[in-house]
Protein backbone atom coordinates (compact mmCIF):
# COMPACT_ATOMS: atom_id res chain seq x y z
CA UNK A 1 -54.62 29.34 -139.76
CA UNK A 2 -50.92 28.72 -140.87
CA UNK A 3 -48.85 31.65 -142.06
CA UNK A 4 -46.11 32.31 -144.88
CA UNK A 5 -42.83 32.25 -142.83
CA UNK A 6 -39.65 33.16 -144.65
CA UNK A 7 -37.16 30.03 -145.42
CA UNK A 8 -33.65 30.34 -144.43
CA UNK A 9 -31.40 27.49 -145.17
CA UNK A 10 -29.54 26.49 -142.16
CA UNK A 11 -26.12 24.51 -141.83
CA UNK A 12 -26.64 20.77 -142.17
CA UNK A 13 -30.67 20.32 -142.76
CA UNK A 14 -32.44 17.63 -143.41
CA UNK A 15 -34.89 16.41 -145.40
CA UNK A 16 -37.72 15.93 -143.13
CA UNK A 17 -36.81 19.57 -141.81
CA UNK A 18 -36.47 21.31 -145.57
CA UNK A 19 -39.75 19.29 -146.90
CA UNK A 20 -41.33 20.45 -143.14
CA UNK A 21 -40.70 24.00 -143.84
CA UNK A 22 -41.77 23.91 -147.29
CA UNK A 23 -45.66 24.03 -145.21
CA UNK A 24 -44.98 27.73 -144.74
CA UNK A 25 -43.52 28.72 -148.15
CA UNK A 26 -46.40 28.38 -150.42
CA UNK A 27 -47.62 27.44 -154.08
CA UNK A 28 -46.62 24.08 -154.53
CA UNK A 29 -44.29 23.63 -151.70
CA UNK A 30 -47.62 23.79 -149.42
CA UNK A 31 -49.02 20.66 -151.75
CA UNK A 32 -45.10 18.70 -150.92
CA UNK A 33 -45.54 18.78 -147.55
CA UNK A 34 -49.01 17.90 -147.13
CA UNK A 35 -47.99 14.83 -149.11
CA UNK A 36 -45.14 13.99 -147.12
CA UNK A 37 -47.51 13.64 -144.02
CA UNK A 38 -49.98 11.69 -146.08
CA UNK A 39 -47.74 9.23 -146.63
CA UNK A 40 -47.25 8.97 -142.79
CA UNK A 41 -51.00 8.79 -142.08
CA UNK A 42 -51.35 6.12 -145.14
CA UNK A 43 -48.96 3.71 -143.22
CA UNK A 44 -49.67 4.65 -139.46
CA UNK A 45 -53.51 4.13 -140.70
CA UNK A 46 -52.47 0.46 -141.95
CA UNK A 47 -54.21 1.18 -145.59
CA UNK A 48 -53.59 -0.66 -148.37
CA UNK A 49 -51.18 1.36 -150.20
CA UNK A 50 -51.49 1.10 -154.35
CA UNK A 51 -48.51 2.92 -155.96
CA UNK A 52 -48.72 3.52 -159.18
CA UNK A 53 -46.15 5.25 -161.64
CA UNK A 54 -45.68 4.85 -165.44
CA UNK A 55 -42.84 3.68 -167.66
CA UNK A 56 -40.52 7.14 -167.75
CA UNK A 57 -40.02 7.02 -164.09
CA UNK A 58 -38.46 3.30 -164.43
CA UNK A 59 -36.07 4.73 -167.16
CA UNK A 60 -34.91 7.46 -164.69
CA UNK A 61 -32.99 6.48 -161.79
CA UNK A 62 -36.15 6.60 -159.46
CA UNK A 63 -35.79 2.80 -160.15
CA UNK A 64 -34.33 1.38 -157.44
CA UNK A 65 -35.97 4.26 -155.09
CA UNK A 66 -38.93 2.18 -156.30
CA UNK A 67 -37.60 -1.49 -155.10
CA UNK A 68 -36.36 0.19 -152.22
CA UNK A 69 -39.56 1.24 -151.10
CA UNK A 70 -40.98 -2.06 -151.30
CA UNK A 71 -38.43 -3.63 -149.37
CA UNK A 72 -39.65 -0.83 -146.71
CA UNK A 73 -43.43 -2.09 -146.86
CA UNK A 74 -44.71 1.38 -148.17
CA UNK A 75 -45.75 0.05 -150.65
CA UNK A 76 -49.05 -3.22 -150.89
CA UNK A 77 -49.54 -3.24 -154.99
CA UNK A 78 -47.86 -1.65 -158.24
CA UNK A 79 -49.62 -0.91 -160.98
CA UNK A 80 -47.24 0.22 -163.80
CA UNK A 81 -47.23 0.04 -167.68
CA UNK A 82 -45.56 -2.31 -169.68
CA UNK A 83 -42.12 -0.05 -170.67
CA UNK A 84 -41.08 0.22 -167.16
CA UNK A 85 -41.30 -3.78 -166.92
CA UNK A 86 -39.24 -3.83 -169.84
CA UNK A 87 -36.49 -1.33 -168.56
CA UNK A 88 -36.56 -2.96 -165.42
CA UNK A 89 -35.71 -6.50 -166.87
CA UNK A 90 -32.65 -4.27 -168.67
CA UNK A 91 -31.39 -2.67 -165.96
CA UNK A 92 -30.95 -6.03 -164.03
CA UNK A 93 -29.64 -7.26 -166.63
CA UNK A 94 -27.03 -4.54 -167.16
CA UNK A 95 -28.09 -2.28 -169.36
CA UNK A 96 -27.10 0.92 -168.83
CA UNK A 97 -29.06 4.17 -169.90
CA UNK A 98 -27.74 7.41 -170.35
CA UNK A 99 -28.21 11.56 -169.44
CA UNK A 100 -28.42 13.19 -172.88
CA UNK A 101 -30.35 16.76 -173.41
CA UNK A 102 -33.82 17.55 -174.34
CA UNK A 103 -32.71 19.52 -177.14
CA UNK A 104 -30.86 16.60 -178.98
CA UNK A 105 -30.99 16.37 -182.89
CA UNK A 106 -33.57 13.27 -182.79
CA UNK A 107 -33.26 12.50 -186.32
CA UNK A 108 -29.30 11.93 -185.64
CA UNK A 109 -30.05 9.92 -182.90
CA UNK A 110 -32.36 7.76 -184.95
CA UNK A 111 -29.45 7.55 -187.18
CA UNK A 112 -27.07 6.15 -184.68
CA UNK A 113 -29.48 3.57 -182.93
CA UNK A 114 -30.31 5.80 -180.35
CA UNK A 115 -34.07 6.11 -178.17
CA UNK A 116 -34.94 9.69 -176.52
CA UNK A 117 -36.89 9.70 -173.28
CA UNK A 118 -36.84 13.64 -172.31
CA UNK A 119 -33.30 13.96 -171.57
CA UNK A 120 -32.26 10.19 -171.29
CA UNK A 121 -31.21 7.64 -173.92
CA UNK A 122 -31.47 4.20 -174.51
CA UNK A 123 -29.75 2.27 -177.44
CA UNK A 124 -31.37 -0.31 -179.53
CA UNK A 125 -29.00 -2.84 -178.59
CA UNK A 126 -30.44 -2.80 -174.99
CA UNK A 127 -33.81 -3.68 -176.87
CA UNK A 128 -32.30 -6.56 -178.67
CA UNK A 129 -30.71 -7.50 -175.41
CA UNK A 130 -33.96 -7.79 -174.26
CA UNK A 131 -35.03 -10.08 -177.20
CA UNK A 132 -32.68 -12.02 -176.01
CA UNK A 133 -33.55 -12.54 -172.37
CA UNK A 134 -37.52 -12.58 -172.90
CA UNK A 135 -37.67 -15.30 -175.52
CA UNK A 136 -35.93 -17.49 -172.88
CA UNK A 137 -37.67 -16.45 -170.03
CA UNK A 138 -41.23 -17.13 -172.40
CA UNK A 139 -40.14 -20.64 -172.83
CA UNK A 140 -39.13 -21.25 -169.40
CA UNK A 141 -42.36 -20.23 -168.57
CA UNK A 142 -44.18 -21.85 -171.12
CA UNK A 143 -42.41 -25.18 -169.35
CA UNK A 144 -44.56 -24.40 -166.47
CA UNK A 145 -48.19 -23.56 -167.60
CA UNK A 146 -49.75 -22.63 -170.51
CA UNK A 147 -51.86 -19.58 -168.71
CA UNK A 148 -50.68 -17.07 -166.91
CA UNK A 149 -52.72 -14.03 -165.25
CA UNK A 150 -50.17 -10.83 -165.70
CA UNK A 151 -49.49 -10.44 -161.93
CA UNK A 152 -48.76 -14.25 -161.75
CA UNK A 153 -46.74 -13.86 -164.63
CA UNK A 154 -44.74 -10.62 -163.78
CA UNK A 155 -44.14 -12.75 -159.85
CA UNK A 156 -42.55 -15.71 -161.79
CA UNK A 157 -39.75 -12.88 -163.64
CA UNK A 158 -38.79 -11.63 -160.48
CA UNK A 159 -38.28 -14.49 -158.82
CA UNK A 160 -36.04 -15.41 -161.73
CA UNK A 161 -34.37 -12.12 -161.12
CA UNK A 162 -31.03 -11.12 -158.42
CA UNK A 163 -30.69 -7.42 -158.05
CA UNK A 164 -32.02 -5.62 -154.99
CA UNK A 165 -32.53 -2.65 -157.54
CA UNK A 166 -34.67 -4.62 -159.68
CA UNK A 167 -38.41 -3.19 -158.95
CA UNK A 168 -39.89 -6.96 -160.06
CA UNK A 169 -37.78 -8.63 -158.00
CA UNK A 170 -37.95 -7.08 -155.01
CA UNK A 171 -41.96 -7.13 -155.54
CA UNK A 172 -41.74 -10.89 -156.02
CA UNK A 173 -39.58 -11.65 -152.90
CA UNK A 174 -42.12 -9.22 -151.01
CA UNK A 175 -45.20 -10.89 -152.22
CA UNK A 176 -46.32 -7.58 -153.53
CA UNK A 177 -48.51 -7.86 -156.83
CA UNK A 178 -47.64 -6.57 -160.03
CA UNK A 179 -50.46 -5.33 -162.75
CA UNK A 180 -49.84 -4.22 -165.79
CA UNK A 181 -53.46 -4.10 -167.79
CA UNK A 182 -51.26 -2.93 -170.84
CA UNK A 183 -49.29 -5.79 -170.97
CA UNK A 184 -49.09 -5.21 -175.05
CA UNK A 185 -48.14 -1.88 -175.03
CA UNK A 186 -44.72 -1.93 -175.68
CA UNK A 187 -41.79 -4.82 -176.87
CA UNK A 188 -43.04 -6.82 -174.62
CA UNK A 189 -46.52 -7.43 -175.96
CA UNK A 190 -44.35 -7.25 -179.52
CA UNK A 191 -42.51 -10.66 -178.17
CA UNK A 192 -45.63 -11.97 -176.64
CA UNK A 193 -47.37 -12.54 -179.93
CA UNK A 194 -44.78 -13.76 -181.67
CA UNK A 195 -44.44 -16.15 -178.63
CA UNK A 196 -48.28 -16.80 -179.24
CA UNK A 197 -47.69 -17.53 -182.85
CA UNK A 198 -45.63 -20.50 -181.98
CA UNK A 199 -47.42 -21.65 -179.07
CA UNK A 200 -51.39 -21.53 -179.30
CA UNK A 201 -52.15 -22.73 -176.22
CA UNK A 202 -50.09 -20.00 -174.53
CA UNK A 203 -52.14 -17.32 -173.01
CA UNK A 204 -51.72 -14.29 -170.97
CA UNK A 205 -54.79 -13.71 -169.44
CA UNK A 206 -55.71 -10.00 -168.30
CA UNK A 207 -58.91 -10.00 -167.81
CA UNK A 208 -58.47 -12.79 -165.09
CA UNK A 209 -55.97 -10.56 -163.26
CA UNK A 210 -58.32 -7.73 -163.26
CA UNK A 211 -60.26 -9.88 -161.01
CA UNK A 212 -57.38 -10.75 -159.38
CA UNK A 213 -56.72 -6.89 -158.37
CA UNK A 214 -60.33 -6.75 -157.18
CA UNK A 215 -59.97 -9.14 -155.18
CA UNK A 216 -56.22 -7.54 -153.47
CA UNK A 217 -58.43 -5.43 -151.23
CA UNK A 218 -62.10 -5.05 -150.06
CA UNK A 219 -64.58 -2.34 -148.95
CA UNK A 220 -64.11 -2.89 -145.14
CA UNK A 221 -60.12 -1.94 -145.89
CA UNK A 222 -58.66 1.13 -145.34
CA UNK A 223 -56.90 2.06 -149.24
CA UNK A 224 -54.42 4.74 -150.07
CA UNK A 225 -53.12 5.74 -153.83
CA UNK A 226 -49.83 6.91 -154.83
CA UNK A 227 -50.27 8.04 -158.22
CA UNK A 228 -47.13 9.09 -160.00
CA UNK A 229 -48.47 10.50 -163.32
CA UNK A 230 -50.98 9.47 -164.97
CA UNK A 231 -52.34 7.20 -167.74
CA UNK A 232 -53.96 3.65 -167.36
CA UNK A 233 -51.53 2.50 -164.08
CA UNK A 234 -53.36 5.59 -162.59
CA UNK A 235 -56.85 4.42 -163.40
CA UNK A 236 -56.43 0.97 -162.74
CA UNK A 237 -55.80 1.45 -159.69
CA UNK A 238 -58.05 4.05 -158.85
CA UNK A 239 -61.11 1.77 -160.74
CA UNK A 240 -60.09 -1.21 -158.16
CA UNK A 241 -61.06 1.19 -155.06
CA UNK A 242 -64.09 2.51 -156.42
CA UNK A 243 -65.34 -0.70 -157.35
CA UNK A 244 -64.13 -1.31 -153.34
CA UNK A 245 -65.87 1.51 -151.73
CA UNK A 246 -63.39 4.60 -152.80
CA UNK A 247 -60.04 5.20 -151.66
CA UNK A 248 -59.16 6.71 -148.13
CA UNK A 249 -56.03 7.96 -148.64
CA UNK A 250 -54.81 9.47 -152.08
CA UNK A 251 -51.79 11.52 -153.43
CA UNK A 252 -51.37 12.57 -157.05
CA UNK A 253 -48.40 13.82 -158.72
CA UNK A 254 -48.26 14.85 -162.04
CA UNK A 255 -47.05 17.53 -164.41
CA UNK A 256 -50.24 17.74 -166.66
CA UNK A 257 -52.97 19.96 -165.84
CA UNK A 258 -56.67 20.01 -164.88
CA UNK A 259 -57.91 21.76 -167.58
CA UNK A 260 -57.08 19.07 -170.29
CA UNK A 261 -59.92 16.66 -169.05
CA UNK A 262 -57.35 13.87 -168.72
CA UNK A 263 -56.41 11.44 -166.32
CA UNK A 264 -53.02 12.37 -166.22
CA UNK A 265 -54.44 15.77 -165.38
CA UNK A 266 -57.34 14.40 -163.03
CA UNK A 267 -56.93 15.86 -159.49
CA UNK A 268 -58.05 13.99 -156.28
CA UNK A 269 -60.82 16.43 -155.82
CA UNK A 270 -62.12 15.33 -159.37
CA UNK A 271 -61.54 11.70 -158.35
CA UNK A 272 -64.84 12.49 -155.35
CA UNK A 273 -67.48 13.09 -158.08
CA UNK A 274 -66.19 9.22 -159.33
CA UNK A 275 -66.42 7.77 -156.11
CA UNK A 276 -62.77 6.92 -156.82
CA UNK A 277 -61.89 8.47 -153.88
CA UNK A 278 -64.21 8.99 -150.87
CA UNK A 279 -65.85 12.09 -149.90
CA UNK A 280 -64.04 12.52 -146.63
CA UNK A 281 -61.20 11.48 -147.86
CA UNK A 282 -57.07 12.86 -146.75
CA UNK A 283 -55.88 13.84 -150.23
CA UNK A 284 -53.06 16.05 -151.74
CA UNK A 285 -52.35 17.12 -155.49
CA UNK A 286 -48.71 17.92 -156.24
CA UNK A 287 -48.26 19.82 -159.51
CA UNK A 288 -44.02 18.95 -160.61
CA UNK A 289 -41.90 16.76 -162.25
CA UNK A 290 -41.60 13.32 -159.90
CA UNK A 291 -37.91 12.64 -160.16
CA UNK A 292 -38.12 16.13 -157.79
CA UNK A 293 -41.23 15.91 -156.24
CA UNK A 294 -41.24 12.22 -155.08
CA UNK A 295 -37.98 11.61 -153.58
CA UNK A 296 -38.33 14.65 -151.16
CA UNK A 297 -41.88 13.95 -150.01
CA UNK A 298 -40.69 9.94 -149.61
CA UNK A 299 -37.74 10.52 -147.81
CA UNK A 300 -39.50 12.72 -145.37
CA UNK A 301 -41.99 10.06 -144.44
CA UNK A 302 -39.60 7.44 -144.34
CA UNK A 303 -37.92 9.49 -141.68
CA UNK A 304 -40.44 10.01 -139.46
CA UNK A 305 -42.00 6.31 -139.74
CA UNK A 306 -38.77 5.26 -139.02
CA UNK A 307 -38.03 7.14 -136.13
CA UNK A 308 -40.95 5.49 -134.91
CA UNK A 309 -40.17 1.63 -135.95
CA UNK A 310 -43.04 1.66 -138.80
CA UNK A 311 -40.82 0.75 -141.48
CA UNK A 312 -39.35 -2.89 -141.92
CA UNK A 313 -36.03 -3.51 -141.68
């Protein structure tokens, strides 16, 4: 049985030796480590790895953590809702959010144009920049086909895409898969109808790409969730392995709490009486904000995969 060791910080540590000796702390710390090394079992395990996250963490700078980590492999399929596609198309665009405070007036930011996301901001005029870019990118798809599954469609953006930040492109030069089941949700869907309006015979078809993320893995493969938050990118993903056999592998990280019945609050444990994830399964449940949690638990992983050649160059 492990024991609670004191932690003394030490001249020039490192990641994977801070997030390491957060095992013998306690509370929470105990749940970071753990899913630090199930992130190295995921990958040395070859599963499928299904990282999900919602919009929020695409606002933050966790962005281009996110691209990064597809360039690195650690990552098979995204599942993500529709505002973090939209801030994503921003950002490589150059839009540029800022660090405000929770405790801003709202009302005066309403006033001058301004969009509060916890303690970021983004102005309307990125929004209509947005306008801007999507109606063209519409019709330039529209030139193509008329019908477009949402991963199909979401591959076709980021290949029209050039910043190594940029969490679509990186996923379409990757060949890593895209769903977004809430494709409406957001400006987005907003543009998308009007889009519709002019063009009939244009259709985004989502219930053809939930087949389509069905079929990105099978029962005989060995799966592994990332879930960062909740909501439907969580579910989707963890519906596609239970309709597969259950996941193997699966790490949650959230700041809502069992006791509110939600997904967002669901733990892995809960996930076993779904036959989301299997009975036997490696899991870990990290209670904390992401833009904290994530980073350390990632970077610790990537160090020791890399250390032993598992991540791509």
């Amino acid at each position: 049985m492990a024991i609670v060791k004191d932690f003394i910080w030490e001249k020039g540590i490192k990641v994977h030796e801070l997030v390491s000796a957060y095992g013998n702390i306690g509370f929470q710390s105990i749940e970071l480590s753990k899913a630090a090394d199930l992130i190295v079992k995921m990958k040395k395990n070859s599963a499928k790895i299904f990282l999900t996250f919602t919009s929020n963490m695409v606002t933050s700078g966790l962005r281009g953590f996110f691209a990064q980590i597809i360039r690195l492999g650690m990552a098979d399929v995204i599942v993500t809702t529709v505002g973090g596609i939209e801030e994503d198309i921003m950002k490589a665009h150059g839009e540029k959010f800022t660090i405000g405070r929770f405790e801003s007036d709202d009302v005066e930011l309403h006033e001058q144009g301004i969009n509060r996301v916890g303690n970021l901001f983004i102005k309307n005029e990125s929004y209509m920049n947005f306008e801007d870019k999507i109606i063209k990118i519409l019709n330039e798809l529209y030139q193509k086909k008329k019908r477009w599954p949402v991963s199909e469609l979401l591959k076709e953006i980021g290949l029209m895409l050039d910043d190594e930040n940029s969490i679509l492109c990186q996923a379409a030069k990757y060949n890593v898969p895209i769903f977004c089941p809430a494709i409406t949700d957001g400006s987005f869907g907003f543009h998308l109808y009007l889009f519709q309006q002019k063009h009939p015979d244009f259709i985004v078809d989502v219930v053809k790409d939930f087949g389509n993320i069905l079929l990105s893995t099978s029962h005989d493969e060995k799966k592994a969730i990332i879930a960062l938050g909740g909501s439907i990118s969580k579910h989707h993903a963890i519906l596609c392995t239970l309709l597969n056999g259950g996941a193997d592998y699966a790490l949650y990280m959230t700041t809502a709490h069992k006791t509110s019945g939600s997904m967002s609050g669901a733990t892995t444990n809960e996930a076993k009486s779904w036959g989301k994830v299997k009975d036997d399964s490696d899991i870990a449940t990290v209670i904390g904000d992401v833009t904290v949690m994530f980073p350390l638990a990632m970077i610790k992983a990537f160090e020791e995969l890399d250390s032993e050649g598992l991540l791509k160059k």
